[in-house]
PDB file of N, CA and C in Angstrom:
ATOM      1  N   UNK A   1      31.674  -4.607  16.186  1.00  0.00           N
ATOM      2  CA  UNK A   1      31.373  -6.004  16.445  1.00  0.00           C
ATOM      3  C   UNK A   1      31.952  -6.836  15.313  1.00  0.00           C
ATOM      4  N   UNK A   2      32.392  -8.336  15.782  1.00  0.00           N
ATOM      5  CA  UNK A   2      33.186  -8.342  14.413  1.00  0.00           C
ATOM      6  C   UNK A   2      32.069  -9.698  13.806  1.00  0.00           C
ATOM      7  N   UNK A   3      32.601 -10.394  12.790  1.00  0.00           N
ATOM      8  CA  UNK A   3      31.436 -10.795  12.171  1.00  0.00           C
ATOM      9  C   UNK A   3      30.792 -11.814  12.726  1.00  0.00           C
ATOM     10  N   UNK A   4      32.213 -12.902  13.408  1.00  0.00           N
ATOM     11  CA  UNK A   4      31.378 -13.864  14.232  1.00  0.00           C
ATOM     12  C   UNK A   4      30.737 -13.843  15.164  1.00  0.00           C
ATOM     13  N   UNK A   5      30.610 -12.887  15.963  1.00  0.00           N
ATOM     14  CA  UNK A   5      29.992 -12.490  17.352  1.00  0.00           C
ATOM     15  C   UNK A   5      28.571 -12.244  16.588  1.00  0.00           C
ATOM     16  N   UNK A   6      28.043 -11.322  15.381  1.00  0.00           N
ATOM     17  CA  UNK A   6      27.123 -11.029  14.941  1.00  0.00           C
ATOM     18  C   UNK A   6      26.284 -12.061  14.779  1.00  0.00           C
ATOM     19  N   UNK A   7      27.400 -13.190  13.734  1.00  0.00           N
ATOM     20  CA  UNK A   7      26.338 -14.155  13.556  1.00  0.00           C
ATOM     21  C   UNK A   7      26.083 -15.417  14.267  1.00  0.00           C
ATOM     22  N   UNK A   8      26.546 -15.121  15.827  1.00  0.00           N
ATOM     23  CA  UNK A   8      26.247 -16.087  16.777  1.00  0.00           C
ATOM     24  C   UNK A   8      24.964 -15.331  17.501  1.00  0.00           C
ATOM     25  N   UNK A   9      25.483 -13.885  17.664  1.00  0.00           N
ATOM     26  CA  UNK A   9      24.229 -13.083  18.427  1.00  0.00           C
ATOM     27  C   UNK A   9      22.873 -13.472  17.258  1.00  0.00           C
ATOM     28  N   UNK A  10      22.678 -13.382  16.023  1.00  0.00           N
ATOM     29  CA  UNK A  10      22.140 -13.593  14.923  1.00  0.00           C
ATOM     30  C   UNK A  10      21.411 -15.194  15.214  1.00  0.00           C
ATOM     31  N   UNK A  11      22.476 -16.262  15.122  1.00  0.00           N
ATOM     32  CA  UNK A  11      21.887 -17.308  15.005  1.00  0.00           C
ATOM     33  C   UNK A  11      21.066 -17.675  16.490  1.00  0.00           C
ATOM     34  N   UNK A  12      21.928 -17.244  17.546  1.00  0.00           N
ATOM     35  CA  UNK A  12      21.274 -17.910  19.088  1.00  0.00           C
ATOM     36  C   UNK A  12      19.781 -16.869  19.829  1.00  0.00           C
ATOM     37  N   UNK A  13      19.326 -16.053  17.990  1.00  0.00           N
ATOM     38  CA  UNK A  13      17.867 -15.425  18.359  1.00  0.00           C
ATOM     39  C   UNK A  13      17.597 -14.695  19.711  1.00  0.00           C
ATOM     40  N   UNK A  14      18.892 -14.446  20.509  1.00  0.00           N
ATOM     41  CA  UNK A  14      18.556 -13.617  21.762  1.00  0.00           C
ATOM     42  C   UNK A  14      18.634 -12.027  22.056  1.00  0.00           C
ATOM     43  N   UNK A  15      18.976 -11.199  20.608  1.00  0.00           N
ATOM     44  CA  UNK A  15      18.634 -10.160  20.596  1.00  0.00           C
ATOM     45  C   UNK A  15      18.564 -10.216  19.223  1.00  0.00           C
ATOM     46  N   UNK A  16      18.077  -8.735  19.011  1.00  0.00           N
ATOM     47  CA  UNK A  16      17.584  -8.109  17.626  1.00  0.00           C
ATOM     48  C   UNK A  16      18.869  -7.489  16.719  1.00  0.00           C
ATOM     49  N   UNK A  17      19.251  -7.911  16.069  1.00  0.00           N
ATOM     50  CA  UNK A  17      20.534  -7.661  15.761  1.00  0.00           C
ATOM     51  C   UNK A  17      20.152  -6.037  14.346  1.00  0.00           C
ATOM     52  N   UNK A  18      19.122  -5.554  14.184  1.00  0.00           N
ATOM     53  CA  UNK A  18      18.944  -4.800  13.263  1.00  0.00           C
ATOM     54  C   UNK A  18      19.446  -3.634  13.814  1.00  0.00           C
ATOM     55  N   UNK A  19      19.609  -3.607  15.353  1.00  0.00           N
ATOM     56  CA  UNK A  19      20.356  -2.488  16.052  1.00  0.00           C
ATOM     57  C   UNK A  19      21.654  -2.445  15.929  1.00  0.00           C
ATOM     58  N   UNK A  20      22.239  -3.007  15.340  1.00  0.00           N
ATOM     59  CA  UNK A  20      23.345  -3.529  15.147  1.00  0.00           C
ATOM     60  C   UNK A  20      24.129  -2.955  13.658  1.00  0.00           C
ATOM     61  N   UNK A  21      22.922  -2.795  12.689  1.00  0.00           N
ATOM     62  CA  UNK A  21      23.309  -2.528  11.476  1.00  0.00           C
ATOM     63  C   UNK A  21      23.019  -1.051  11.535  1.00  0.00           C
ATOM     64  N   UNK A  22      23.821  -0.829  10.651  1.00  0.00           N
ATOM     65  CA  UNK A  22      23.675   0.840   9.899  1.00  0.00           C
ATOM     66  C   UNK A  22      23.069   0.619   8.799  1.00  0.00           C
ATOM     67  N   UNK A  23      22.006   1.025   8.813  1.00  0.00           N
ATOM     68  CA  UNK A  23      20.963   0.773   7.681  1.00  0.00           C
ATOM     69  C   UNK A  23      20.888   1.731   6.875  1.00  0.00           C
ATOM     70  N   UNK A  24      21.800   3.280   7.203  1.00  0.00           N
ATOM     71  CA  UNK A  24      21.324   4.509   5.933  1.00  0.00           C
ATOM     72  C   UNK A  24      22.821   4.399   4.867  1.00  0.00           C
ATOM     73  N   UNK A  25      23.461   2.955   5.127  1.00  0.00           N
ATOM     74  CA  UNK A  25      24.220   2.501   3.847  1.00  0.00           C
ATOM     75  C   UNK A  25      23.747   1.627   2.904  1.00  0.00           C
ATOM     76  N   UNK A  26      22.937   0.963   3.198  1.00  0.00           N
ATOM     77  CA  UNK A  26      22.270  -0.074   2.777  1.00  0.00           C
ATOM     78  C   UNK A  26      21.815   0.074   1.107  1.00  0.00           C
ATOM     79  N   UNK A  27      21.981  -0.665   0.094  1.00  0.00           N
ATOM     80  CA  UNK A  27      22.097  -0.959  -1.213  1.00  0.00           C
ATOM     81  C   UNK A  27      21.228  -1.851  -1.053  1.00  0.00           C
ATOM     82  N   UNK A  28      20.679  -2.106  -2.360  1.00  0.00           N
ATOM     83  CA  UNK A  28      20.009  -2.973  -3.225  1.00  0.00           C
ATOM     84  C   UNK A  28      20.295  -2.974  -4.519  1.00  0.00           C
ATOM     85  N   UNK A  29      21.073  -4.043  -5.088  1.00  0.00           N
ATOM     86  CA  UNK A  29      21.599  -4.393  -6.009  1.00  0.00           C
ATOM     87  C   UNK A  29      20.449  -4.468  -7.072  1.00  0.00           C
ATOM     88  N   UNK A  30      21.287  -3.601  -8.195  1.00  0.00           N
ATOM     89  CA  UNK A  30      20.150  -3.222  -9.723  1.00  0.00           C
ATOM     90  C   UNK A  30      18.999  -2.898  -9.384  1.00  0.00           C
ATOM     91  N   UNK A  31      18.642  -1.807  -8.305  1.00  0.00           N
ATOM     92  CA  UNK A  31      17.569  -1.072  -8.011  1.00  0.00           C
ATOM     93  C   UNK A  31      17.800   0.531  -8.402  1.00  0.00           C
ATOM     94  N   UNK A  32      19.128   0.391  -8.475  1.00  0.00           N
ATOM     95  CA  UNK A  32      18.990   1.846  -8.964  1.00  0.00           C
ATOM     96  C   UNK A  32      18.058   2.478  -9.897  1.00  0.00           C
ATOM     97  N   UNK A  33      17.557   3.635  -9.845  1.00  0.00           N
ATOM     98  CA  UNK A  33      16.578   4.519 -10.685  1.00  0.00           C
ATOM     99  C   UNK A  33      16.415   4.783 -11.617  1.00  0.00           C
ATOM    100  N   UNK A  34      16.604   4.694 -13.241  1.00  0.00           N
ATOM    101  CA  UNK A  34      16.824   5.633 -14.177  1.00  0.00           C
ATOM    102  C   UNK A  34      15.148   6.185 -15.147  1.00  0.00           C
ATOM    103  N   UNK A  35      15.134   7.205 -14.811  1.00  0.00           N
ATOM    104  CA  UNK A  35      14.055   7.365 -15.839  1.00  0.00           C
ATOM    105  C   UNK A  35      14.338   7.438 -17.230  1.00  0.00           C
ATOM    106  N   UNK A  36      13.002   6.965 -17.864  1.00  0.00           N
ATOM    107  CA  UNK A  36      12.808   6.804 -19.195  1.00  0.00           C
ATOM    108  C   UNK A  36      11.612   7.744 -19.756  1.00  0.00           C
ATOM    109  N   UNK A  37      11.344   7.982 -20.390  1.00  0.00           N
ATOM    110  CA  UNK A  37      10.320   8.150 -21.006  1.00  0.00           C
ATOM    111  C   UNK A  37       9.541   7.585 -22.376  1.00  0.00           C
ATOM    112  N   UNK A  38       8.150   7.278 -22.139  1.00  0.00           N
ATOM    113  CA  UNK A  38       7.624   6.603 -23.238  1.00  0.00           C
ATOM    114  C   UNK A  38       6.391   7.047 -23.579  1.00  0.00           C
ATOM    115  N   UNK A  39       6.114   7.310 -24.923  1.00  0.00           N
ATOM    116  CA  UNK A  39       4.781   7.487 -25.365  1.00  0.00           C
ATOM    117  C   UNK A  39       4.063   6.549 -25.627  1.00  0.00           C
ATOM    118  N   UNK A  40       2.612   7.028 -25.110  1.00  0.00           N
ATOM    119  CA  UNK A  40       1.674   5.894 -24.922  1.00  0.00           C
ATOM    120  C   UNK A  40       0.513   6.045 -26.222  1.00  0.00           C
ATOM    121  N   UNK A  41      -0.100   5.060 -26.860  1.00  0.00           N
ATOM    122  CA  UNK A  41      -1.786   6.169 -27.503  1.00  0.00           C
ATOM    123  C   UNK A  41      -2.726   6.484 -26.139  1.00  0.00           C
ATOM    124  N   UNK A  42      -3.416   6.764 -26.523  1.00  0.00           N
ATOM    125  CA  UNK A  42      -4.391   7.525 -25.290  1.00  0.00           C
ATOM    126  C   UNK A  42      -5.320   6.278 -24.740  1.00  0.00           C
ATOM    127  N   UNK A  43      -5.973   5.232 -25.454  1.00  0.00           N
ATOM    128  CA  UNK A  43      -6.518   4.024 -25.216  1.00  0.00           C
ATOM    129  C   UNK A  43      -5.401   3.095 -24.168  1.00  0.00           C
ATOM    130  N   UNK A  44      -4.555   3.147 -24.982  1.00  0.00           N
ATOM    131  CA  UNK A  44      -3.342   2.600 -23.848  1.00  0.00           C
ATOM    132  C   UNK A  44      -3.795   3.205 -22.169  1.00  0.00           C
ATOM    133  N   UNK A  45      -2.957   3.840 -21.924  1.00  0.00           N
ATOM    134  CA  UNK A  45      -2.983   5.083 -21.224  1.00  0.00           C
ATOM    135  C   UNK A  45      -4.411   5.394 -19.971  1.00  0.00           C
ATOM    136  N   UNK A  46      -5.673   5.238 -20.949  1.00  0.00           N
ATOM    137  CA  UNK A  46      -7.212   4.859 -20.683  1.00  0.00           C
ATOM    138  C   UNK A  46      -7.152   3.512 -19.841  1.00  0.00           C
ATOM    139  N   UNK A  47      -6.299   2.263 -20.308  1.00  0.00           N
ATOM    140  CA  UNK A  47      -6.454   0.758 -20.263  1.00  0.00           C
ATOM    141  C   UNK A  47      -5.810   0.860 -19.024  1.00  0.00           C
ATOM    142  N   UNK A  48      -4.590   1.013 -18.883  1.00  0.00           N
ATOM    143  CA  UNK A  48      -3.642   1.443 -17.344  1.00  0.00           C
ATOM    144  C   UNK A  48      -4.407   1.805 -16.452  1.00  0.00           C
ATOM    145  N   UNK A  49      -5.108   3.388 -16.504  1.00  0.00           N
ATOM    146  CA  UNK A  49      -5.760   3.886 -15.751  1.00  0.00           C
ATOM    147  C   UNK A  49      -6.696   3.330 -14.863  1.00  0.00           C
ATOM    148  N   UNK A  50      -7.539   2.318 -15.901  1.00  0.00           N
ATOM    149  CA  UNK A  50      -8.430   1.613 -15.438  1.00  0.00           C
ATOM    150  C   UNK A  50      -7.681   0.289 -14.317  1.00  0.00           C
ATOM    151  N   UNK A  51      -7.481  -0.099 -15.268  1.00  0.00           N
ATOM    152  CA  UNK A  51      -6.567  -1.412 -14.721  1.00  0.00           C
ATOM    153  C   UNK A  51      -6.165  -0.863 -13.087  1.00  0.00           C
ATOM    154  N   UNK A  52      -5.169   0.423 -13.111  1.00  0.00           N
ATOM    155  CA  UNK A  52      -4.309   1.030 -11.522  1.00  0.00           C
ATOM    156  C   UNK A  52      -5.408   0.952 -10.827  1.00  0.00           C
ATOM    157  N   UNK A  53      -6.410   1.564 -11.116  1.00  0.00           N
ATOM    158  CA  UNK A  53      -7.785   2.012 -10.341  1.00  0.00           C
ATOM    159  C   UNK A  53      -8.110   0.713  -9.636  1.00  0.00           C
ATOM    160  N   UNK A  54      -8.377  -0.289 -10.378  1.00  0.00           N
ATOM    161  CA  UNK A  54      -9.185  -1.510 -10.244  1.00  0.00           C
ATOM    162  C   UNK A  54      -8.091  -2.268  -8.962  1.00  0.00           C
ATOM    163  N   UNK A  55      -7.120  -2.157  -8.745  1.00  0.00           N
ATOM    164  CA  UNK A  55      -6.034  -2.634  -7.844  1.00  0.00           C
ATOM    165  C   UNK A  55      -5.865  -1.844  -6.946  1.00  0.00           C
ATOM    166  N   UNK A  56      -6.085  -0.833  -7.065  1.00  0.00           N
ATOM    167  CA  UNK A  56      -5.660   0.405  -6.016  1.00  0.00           C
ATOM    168  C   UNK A  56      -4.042   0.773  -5.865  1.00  0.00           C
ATOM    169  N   UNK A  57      -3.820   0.770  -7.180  1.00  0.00           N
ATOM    170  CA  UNK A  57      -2.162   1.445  -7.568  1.00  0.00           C
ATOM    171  C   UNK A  57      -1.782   2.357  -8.591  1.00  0.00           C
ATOM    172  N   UNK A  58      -0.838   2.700  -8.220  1.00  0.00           N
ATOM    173  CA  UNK A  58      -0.784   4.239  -9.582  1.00  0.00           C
ATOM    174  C   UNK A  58      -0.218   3.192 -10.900  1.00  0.00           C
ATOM    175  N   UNK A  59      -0.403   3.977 -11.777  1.00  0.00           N
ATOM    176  CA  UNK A  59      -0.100   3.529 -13.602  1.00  0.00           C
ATOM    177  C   UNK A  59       1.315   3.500 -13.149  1.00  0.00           C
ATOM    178  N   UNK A  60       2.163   4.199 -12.631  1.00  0.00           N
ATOM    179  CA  UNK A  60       3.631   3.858 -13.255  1.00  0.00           C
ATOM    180  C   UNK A  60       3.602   2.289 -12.106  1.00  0.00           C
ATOM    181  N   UNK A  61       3.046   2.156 -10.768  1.00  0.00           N
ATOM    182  CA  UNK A  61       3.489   1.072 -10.453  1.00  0.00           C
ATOM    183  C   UNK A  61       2.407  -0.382 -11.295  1.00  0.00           C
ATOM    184  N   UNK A  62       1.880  -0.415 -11.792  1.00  0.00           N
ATOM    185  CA  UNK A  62       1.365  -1.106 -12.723  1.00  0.00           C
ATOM    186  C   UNK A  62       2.484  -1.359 -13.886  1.00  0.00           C
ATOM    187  N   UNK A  63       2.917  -0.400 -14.776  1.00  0.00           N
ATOM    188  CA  UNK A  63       3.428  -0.676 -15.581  1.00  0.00           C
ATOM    189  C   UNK A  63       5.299  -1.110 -14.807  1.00  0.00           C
ATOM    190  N   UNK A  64       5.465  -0.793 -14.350  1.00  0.00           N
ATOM    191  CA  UNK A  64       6.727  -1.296 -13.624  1.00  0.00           C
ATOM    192  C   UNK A  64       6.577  -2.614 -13.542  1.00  0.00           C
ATOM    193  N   UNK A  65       5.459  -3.361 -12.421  1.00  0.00           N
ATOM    194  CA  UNK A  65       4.729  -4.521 -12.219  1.00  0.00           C
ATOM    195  C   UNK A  65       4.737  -5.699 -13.654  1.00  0.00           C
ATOM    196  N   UNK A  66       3.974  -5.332 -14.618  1.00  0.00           N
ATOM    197  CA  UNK A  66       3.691  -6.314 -15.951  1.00  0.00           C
ATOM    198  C   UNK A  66       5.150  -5.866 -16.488  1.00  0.00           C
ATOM    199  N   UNK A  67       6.066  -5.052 -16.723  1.00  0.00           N
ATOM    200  CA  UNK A  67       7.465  -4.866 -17.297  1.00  0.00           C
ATOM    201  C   UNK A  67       7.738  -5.930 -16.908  1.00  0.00           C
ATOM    202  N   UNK A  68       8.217  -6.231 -14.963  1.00  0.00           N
ATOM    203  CA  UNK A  68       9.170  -6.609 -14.392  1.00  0.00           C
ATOM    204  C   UNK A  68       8.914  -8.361 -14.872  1.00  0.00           C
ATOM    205  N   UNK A  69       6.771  -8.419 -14.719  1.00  0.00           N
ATOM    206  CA  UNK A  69       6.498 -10.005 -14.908  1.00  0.00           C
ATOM    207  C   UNK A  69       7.019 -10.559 -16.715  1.00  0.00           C
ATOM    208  N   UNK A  70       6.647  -9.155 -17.127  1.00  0.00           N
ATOM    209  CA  UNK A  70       7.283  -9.750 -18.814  1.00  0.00           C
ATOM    210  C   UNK A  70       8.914 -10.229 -18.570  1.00  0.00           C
ATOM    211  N   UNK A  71       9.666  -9.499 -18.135  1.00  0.00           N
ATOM    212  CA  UNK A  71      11.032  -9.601 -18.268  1.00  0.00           C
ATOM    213  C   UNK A  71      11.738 -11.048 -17.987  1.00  0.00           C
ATOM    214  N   UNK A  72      11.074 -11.206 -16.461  1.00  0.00           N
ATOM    215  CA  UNK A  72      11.132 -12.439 -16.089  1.00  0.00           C
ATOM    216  C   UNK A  72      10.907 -13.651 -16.660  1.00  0.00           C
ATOM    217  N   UNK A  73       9.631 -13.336 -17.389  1.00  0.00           N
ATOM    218  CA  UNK A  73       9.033 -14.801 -18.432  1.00  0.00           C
ATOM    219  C   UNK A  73       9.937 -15.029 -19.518  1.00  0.00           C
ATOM    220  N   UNK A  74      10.568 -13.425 -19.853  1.00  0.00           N
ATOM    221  CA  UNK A  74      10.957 -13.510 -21.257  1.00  0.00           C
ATOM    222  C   UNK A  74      12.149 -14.496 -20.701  1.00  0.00           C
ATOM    223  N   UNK A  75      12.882 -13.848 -20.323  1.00  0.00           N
ATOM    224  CA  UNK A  75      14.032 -14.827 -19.211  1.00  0.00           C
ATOM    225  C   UNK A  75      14.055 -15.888 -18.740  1.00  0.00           C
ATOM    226  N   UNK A  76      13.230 -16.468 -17.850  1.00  0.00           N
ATOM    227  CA  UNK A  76      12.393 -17.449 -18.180  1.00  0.00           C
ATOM    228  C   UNK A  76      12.698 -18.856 -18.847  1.00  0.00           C
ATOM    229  N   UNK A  77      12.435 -18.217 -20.295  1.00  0.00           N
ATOM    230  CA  UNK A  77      12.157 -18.396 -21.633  1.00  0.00           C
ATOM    231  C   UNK A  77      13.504 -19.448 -21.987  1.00  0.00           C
ATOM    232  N   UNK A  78      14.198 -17.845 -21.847  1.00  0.00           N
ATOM    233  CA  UNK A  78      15.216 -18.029 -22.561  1.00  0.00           C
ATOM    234  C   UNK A  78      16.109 -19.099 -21.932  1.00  0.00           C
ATOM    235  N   UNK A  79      16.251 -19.051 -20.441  1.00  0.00           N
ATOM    236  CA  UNK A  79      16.999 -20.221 -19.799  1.00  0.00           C
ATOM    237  C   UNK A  79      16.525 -21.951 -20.626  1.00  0.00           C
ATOM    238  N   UNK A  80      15.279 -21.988 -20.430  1.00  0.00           N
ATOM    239  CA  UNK A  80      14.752 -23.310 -20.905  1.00  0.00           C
ATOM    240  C   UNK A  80      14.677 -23.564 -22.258  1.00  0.00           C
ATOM    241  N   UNK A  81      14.850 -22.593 -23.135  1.00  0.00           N
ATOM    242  CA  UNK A  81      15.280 -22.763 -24.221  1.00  0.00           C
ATOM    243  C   UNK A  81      16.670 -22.345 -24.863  1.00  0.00           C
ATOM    244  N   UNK A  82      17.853 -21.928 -25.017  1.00  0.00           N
ATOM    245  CA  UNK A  82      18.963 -21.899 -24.756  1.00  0.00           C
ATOM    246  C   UNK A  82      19.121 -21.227 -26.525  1.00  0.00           C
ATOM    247  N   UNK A  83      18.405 -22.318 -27.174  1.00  0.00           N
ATOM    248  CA  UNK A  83      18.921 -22.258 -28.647  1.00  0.00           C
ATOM    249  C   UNK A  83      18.351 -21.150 -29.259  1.00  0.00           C
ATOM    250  N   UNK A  84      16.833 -20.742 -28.501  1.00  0.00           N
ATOM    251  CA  UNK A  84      15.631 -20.189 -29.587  1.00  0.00           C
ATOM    252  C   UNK A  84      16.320 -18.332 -29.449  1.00  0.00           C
ATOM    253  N   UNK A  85      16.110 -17.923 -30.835  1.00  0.00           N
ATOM    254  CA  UNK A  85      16.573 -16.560 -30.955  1.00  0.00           C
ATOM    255  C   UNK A  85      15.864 -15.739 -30.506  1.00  0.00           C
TER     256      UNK A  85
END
């Protein structure tokens, strides 16, 4: 199908066009995987636990979660301030 036909079938909402895609190529940009490893103290570790529990999510998706919100702020940050080191 070539692209304009897609995105007329697409825009004029009269079929489902996800049949359309090959979805076991499909990317997501800077999602790739890499593990790390990090040592925690045990109170740490205790604090997570609690915290995952209290949400109903595991510690690594918690700590993924507050990483991703730090990163962002730090970023953030840095856009609106340009100069600060």
């Amino acid at each position: 199908m070539k692209a304009k036909d897609f995105d007329k079938k697409f825009d004029d909402n009269k079929f489902d066009v996800i049949d359309d895609l090959d979805l076991s190529t499909v990317k997501r940009p800077n999602q790739k995987q890499k593990r790390v490893n990090v040592d925690f103290p045990t109170w740490m570790i205790e604090s997570l636990d609690k915290e995952a529990s209290r949400l109903g999510v595991t510690r690594q998706s918690i700590i993924k979660v507050w990483l991703a919100e730090r990163l962002e702020q730090s970023s953030a940050n840095k856009s609106k301030h340009p100069d600060a080191a």
